[in-house]
N, C-alpha and C. Protein backbone atom coordinates (compact mmCIF):
# COMPACT_ATOMS: atom_id res chain seq x y z
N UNK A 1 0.85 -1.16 0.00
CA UNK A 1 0.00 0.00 0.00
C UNK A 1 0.90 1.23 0.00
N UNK A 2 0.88 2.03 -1.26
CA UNK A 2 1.40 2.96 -1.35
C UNK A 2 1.02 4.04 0.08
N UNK A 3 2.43 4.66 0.53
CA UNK A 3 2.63 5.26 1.91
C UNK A 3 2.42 5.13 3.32
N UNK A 4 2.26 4.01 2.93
CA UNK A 4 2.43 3.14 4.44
C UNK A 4 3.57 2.30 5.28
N UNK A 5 3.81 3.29 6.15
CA UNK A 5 4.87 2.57 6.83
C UNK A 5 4.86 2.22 7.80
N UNK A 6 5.73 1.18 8.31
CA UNK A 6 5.26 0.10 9.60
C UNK A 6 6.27 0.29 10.34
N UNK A 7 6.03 0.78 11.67
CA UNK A 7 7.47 1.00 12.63
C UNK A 7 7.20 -0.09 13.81
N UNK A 8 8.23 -0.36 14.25
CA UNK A 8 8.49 -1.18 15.62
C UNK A 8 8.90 -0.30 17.02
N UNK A 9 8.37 -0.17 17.95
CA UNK A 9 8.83 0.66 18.51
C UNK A 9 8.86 -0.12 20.38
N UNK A 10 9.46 0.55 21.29
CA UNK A 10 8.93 -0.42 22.60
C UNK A 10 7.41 0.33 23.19
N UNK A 11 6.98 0.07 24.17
CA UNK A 11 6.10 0.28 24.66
C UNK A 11 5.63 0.65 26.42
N UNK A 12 4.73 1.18 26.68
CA UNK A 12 4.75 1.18 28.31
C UNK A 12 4.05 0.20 28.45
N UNK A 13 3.58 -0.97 27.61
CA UNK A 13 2.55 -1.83 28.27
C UNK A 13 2.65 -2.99 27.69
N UNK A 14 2.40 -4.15 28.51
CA UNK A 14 3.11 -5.59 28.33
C UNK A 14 2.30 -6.50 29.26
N UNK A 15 2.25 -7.62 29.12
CA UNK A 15 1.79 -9.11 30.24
C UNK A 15 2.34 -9.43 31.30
N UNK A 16 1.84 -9.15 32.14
CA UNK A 16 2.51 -9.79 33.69
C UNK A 16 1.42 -10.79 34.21
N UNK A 17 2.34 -11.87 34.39
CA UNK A 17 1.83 -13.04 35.36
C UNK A 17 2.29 -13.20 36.45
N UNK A 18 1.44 -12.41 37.78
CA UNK A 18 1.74 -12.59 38.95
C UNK A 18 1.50 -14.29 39.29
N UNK A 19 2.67 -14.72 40.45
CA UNK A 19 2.61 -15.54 40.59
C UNK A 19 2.26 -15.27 42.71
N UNK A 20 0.55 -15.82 43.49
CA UNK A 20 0.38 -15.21 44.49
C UNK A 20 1.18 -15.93 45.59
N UNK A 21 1.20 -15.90 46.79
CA UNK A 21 1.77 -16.55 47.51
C UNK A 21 0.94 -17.42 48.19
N UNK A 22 -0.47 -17.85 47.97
CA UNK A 22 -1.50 -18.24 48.61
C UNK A 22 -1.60 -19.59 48.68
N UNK A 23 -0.56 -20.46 47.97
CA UNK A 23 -0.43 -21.48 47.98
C UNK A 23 0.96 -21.80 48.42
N UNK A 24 0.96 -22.82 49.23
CA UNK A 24 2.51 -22.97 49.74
C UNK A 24 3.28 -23.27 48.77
N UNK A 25 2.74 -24.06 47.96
CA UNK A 25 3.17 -24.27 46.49
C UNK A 25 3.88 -23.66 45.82
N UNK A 26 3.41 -22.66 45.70
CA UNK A 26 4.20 -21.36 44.77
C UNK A 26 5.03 -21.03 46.07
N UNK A 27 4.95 -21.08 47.15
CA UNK A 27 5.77 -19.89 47.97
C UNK A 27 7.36 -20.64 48.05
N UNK A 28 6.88 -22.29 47.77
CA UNK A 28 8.10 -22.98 47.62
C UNK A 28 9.18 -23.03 46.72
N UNK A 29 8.37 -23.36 45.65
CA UNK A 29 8.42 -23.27 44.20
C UNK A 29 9.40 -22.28 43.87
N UNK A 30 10.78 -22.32 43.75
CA UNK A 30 11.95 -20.88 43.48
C UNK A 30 11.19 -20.72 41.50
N UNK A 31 10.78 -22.00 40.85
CA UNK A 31 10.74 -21.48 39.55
C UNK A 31 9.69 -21.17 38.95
N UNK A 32 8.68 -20.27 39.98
CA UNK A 32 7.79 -19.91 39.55
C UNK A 32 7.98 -18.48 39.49
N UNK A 33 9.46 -18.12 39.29
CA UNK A 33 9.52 -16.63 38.69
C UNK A 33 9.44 -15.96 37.40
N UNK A 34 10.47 -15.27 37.07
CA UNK A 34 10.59 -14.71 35.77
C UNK A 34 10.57 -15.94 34.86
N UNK A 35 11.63 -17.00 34.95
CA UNK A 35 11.71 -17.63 33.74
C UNK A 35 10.51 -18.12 33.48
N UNK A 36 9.51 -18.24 34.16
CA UNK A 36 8.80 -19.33 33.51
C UNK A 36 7.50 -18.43 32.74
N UNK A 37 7.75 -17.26 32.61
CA UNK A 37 7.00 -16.10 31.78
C UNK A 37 7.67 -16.37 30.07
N UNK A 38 8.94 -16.94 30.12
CA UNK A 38 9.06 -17.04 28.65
C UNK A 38 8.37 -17.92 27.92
N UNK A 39 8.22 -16.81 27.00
CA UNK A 39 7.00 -17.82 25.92
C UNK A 39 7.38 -17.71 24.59
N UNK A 40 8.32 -18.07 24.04
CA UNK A 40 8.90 -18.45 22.42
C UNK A 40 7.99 -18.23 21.49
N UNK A 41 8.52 -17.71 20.43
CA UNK A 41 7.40 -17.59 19.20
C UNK A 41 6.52 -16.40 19.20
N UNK A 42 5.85 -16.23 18.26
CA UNK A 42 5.11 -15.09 17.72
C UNK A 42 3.80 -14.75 19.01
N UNK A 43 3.93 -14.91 20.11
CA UNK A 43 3.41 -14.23 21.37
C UNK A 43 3.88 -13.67 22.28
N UNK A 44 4.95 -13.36 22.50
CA UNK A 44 5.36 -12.61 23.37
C UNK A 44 6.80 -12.35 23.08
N UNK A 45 7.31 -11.63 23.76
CA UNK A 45 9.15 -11.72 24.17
C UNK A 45 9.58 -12.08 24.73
N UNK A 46 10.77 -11.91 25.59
CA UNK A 46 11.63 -12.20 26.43
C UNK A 46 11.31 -10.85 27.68
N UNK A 47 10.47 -11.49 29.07
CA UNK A 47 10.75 -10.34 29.94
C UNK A 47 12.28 -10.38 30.25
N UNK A 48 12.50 -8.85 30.37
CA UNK A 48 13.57 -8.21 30.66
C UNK A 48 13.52 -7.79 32.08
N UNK A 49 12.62 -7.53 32.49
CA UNK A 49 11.66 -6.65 34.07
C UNK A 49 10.66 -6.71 34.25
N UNK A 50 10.42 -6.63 35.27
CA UNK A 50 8.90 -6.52 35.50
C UNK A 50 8.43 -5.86 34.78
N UNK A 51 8.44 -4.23 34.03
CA UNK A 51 8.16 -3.61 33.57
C UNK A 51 8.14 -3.39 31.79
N UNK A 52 7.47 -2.86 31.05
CA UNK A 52 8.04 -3.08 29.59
C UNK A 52 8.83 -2.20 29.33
N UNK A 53 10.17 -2.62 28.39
CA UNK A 53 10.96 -1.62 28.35
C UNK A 53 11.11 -0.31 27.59
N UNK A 54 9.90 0.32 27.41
CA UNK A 54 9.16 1.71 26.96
C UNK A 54 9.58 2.44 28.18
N UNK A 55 9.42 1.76 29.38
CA UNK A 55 8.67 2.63 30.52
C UNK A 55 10.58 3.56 31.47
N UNK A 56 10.28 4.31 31.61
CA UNK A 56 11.51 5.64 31.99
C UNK A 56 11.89 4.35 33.48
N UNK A 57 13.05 3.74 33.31
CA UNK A 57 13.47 3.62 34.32
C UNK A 57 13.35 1.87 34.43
N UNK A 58 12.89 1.50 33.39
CA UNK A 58 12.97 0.16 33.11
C UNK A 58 14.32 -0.68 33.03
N UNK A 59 14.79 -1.85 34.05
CA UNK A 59 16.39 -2.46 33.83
C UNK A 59 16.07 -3.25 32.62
N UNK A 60 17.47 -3.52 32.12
CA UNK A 60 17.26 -4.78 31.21
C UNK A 60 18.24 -5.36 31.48
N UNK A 61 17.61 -6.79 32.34
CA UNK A 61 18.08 -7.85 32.98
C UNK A 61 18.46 -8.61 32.45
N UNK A 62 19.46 -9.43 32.82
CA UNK A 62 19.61 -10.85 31.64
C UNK A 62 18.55 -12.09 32.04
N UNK A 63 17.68 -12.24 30.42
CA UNK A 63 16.38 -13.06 31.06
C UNK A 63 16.96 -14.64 31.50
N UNK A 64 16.63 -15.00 32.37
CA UNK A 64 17.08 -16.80 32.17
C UNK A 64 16.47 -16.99 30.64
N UNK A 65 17.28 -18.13 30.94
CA UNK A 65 16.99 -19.35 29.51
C UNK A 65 15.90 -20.08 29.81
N UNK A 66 15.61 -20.75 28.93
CA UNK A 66 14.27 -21.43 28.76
C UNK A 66 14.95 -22.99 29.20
N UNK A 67 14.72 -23.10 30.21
CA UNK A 67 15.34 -24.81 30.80
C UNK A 67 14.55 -25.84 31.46
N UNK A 68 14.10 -26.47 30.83
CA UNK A 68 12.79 -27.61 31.26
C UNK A 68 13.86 -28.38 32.49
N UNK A 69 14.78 -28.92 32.25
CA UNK A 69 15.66 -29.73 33.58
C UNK A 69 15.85 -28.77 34.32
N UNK A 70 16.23 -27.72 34.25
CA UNK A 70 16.48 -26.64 35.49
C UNK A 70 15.05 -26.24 36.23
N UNK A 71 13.97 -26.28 35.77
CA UNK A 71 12.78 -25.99 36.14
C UNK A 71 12.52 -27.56 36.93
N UNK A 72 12.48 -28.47 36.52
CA UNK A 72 12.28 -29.63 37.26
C UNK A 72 13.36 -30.06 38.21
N UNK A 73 14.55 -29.72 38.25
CA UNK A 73 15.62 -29.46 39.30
C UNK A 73 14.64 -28.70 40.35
N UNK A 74 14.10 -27.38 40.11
CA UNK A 74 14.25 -26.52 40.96
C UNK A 74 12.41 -26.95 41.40
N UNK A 75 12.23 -27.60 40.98
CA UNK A 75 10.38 -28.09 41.39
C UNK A 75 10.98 -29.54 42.51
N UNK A 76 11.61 -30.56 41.91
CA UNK A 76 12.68 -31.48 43.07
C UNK A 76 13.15 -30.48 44.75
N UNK A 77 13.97 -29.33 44.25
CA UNK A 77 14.32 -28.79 45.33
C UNK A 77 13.30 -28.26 46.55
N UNK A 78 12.15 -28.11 46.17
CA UNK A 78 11.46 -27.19 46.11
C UNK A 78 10.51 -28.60 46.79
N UNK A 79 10.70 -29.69 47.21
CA UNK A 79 9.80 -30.66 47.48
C UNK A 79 8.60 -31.26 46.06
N UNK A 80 8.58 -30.82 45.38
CA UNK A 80 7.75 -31.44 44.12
C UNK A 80 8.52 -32.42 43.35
N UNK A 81 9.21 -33.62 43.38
CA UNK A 81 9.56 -33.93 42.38
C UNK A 81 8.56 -34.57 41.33
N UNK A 82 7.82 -34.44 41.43
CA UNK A 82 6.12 -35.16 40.29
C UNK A 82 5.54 -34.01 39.65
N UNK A 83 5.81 -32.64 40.42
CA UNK A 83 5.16 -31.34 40.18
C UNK A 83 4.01 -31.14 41.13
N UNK A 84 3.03 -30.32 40.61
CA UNK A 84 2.05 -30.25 41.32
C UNK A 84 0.99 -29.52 40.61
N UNK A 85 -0.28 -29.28 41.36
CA UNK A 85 -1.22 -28.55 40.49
C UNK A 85 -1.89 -27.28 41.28
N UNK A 86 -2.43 -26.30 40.12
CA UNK A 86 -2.78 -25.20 40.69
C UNK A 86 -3.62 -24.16 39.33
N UNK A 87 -3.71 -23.37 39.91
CA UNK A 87 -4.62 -22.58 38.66
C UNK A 87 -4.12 -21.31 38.06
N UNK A 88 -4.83 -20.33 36.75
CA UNK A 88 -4.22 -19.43 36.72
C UNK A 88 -5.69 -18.81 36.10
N UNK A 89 -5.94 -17.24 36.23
CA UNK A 89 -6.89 -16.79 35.76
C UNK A 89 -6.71 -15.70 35.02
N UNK A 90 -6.96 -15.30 34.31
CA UNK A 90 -7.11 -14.27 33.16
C UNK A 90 -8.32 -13.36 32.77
N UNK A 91 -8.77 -12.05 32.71
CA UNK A 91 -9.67 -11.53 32.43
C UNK A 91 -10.09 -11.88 30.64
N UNK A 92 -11.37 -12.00 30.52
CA UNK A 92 -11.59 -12.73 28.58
C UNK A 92 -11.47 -11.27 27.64
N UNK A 93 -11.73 -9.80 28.90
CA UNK A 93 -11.68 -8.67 27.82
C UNK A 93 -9.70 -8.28 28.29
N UNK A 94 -9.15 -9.45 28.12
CA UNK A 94 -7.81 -8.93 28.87
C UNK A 94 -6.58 -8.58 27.87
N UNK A 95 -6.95 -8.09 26.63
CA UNK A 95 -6.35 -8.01 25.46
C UNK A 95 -5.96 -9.08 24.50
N UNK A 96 -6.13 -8.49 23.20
CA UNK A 96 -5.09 -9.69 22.19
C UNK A 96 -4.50 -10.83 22.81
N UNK A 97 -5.20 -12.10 22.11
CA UNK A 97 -4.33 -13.53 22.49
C UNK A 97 -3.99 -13.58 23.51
N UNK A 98 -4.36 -12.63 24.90
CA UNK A 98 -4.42 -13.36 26.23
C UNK A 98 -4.66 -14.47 26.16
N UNK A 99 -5.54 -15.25 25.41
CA UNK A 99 -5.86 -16.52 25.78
C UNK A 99 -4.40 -17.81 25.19
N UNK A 100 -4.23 -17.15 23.87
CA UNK A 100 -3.55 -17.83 23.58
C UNK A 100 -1.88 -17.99 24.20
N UNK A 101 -1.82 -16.49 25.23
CA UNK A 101 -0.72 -16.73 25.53
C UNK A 101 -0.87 -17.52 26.77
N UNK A 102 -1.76 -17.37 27.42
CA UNK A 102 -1.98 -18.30 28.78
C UNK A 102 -1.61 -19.78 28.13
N UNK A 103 -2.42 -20.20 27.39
CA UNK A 103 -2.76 -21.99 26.87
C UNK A 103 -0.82 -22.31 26.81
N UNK A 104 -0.25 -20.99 26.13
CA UNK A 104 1.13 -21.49 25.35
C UNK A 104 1.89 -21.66 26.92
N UNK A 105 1.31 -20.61 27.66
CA UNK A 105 2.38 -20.89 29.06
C UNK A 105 1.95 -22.18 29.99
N UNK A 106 1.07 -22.77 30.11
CA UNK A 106 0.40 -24.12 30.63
C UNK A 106 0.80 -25.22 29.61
N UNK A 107 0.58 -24.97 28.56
CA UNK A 107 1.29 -26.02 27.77
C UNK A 107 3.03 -25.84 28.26
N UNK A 108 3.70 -25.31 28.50
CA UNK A 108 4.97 -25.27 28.92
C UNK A 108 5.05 -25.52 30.52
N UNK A 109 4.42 -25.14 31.35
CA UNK A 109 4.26 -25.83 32.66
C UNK A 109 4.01 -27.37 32.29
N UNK A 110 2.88 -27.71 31.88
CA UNK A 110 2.85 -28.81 31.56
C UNK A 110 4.00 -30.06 31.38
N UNK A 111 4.94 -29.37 30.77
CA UNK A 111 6.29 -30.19 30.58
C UNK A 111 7.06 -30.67 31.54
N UNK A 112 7.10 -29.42 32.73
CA UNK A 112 7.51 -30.08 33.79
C UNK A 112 6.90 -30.25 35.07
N UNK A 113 5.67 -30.80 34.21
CA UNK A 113 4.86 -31.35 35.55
C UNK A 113 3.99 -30.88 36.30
N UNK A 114 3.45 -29.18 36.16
CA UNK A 114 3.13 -28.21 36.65
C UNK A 114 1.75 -28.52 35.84
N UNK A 115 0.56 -28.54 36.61
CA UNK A 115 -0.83 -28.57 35.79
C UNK A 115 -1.23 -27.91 36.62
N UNK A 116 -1.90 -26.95 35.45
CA UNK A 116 -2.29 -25.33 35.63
C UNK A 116 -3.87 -25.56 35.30
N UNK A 117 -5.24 -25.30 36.11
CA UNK A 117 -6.22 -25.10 35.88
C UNK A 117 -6.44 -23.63 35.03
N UNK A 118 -6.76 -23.80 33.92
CA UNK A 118 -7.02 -22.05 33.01
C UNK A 118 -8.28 -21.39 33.75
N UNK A 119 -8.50 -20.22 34.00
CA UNK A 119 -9.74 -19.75 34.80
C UNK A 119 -9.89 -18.41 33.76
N UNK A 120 -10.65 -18.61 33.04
CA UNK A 120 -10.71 -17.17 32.14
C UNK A 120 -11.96 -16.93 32.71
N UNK A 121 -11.65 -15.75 33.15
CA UNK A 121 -12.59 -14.80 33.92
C UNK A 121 -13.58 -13.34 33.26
N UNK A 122 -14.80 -13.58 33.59
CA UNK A 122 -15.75 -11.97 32.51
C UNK A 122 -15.01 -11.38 33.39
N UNK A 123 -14.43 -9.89 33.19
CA UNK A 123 -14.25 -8.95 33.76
C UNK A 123 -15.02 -8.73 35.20
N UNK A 124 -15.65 -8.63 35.50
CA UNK A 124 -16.35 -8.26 36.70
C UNK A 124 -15.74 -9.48 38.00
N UNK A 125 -15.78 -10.40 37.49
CA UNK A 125 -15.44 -11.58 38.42
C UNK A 125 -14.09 -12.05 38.63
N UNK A 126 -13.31 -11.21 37.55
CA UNK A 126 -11.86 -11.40 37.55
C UNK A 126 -11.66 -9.99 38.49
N UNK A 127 -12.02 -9.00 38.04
CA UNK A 127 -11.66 -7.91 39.68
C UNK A 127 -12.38 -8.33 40.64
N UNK A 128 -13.18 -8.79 40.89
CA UNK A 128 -13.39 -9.52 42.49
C UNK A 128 -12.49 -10.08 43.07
N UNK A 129 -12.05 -11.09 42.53
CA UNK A 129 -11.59 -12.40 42.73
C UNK A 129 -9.94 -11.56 42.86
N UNK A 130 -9.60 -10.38 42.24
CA UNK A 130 -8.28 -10.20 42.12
C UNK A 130 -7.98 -9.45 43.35
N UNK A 131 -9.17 -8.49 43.68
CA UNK A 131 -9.10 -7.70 44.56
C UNK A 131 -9.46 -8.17 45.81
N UNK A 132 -9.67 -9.75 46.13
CA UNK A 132 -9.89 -9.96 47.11
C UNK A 132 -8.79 -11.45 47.30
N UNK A 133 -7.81 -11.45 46.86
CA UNK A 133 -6.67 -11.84 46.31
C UNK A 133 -7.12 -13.44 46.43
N UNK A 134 -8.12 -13.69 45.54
CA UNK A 134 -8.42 -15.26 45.58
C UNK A 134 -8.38 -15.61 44.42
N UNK A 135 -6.95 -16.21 44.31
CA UNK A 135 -5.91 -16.75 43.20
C UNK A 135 -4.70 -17.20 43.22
N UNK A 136 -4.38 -17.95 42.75
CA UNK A 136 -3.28 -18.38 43.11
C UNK A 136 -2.01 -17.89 41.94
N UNK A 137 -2.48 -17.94 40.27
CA UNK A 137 -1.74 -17.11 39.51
C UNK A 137 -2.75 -16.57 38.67
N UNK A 138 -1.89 -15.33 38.18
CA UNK A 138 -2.92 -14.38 37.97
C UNK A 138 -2.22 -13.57 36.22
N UNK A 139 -2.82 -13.55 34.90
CA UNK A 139 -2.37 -13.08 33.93
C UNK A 139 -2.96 -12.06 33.67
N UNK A 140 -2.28 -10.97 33.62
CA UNK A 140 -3.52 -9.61 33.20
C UNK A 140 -2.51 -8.65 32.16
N UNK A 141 -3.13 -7.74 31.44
CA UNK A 141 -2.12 -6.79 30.87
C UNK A 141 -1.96 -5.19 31.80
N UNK A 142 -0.99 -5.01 31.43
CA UNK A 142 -0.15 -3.85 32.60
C UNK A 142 0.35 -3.11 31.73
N UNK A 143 -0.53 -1.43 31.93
CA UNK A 143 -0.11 -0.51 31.42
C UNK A 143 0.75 0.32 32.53
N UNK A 144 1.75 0.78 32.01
CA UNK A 144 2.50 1.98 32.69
C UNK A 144 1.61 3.31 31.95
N UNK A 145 0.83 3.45 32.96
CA UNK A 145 0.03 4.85 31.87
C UNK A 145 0.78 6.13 31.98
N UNK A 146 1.86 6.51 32.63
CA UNK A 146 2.64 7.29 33.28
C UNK A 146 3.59 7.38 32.50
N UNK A 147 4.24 6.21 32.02
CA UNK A 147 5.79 6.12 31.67
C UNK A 147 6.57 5.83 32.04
N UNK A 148 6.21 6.28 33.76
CA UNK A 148 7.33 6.33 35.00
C UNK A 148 7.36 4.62 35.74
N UNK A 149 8.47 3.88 35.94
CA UNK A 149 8.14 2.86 36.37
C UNK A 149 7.86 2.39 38.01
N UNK A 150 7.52 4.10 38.70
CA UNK A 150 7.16 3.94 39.84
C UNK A 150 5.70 3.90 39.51
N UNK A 151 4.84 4.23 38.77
CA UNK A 151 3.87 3.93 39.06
C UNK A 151 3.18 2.30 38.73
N UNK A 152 3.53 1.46 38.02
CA UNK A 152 3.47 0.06 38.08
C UNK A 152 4.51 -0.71 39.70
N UNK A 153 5.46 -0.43 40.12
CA UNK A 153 6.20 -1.11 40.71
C UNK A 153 5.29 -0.90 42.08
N UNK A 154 5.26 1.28 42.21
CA UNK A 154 5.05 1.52 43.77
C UNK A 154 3.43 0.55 44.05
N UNK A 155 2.41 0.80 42.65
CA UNK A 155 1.01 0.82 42.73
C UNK A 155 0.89 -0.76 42.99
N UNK A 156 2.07 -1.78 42.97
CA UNK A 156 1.41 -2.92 42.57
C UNK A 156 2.68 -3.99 43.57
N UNK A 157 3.66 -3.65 44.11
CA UNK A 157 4.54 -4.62 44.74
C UNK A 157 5.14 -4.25 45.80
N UNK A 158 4.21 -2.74 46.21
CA UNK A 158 4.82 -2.32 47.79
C UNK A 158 4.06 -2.87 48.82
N UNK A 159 4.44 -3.71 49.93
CA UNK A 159 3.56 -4.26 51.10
C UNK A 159 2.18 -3.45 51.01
N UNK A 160 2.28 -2.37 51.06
CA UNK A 160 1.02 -1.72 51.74
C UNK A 160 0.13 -1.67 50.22
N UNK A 161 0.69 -1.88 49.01
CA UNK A 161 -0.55 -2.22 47.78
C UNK A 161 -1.66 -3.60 48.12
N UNK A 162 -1.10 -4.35 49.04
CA UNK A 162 -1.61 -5.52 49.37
C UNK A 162 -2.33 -6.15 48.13
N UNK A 163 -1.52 -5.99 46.67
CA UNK A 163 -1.94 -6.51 45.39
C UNK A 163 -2.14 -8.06 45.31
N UNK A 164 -0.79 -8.80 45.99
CA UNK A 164 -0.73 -9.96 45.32
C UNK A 164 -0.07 -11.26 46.56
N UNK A 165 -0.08 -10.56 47.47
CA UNK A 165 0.12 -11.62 48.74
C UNK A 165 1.66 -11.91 48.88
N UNK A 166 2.14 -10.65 48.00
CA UNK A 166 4.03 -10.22 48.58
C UNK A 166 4.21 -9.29 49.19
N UNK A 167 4.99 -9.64 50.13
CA UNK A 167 5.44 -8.23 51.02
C UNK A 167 6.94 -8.54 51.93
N UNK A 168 7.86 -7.87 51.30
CA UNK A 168 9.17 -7.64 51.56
C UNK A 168 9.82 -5.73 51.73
N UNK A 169 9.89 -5.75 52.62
CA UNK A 169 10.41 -4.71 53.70
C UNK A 169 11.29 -3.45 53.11
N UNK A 170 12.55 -4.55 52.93
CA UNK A 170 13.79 -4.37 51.74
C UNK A 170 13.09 -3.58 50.74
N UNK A 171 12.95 -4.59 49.52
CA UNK A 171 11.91 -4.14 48.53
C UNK A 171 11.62 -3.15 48.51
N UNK A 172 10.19 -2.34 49.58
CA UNK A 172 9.78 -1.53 49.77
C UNK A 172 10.38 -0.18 50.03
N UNK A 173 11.56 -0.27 50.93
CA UNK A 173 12.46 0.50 50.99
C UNK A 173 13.12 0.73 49.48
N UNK A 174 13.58 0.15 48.85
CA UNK A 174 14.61 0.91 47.89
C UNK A 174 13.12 1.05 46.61
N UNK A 175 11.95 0.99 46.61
CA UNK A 175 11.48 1.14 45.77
C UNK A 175 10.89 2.84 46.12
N UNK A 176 10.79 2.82 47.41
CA UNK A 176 10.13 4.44 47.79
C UNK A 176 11.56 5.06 47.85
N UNK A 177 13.09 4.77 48.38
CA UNK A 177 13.68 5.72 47.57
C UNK A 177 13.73 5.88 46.34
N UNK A 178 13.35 5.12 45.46
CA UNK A 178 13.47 5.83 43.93
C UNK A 178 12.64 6.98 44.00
N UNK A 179 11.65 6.59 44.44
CA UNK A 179 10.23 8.06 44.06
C UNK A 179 10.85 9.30 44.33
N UNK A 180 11.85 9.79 45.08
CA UNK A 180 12.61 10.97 45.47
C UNK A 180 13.64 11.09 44.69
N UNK A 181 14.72 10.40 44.03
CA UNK A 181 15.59 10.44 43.53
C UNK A 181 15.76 9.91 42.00
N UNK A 182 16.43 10.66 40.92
CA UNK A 182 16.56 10.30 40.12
C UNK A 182 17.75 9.02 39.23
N UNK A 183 18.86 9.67 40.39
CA UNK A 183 19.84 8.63 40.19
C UNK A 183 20.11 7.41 41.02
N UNK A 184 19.77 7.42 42.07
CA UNK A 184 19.37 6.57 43.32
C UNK A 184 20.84 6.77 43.97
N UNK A 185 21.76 7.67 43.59
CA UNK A 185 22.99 8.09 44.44
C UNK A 185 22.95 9.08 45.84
């Protein structure tokens, strides 16, 4: 089509799959972190951060690798060596191929043993259920509407957000000094 051009650009807004602490399961579980958000192929990227890397203040971390034995190592360590089961829920108005990216990340739990109940949720019953933190994992899309990556980090992983059934002290501390400082020196 004559004058049409297609740019790539990053973004403030991306998929996060909280993983809650409401199950001892997960609280055990070391590999129910970042890595297991990678999802290969034409759905997603490679998280870099919690945050997408559009957003002012975003790290770019080195992501783990995609390691089915290291994930079942760390499900062994972790008291699971068979795996275990648990659920994950998703809002259905929760953007583009939410669904399909959930199925692709359960099909990859799946591998090592991890059986994931899918809970696609109408909107109304997915903020209930989120806001009254009854879930165990949770897929939603996350805008930085700001830019700034205090407002995803402070709004959503400081003890007192009481978002997702984490609360670390530490954490909290060096995340409210950022809000004052630009260089964190």
């Amino acid at each position: 089509m004559a004058g049409l051009r297609v740019e790539a650009r990053t973004t403030s807004s991306g998929r996060i799959s909280v993983f809650r602490g409401r199950s001892d399961v997960l609280l055990r579980s070391r590999c129910s972190s970042r890595s297991t958000a990678v999802v290969p192929g034409d759905l997603a990227t490679v998280a870099q951060a919690p945050l997408a890397q559009g957003v002012i203040g975003a790290p770019k971390l080195t992501p783990y690798t995609y390691d089915q034995a290291k994930a079942k190592q760390l499900l062994t360590e972790a008291g699971y060596p068979n795996g275990f089961s648990t659920s994950m829920q998703w809002p259905l108005e929760g953007g583009p191929n939410i669904r399909a990216l959930a199925q692709a990340m359960i099909s990859d739990w799946a591998k090592i043993g991890v059986t994931v109940k899918p809970l696609e949720k109408e909107r109304a019953q997915w903020l209930e259920d989120f806001g009254k933190l009854d879930w165990d994992m949770n897929l939603q899309t996350d805008v930085t509407g700001t830019g700034d990556a205090d407002y995803t980090l402070a709004r959503l992983y400081v003890c007192s957000a009481k978002q997702n059934g984490y609360c670390n002290p530490a954490l909290d501390k060096l995340l409210l000094f950022t809000k004052v400082t630009v260089s964190g020196s």
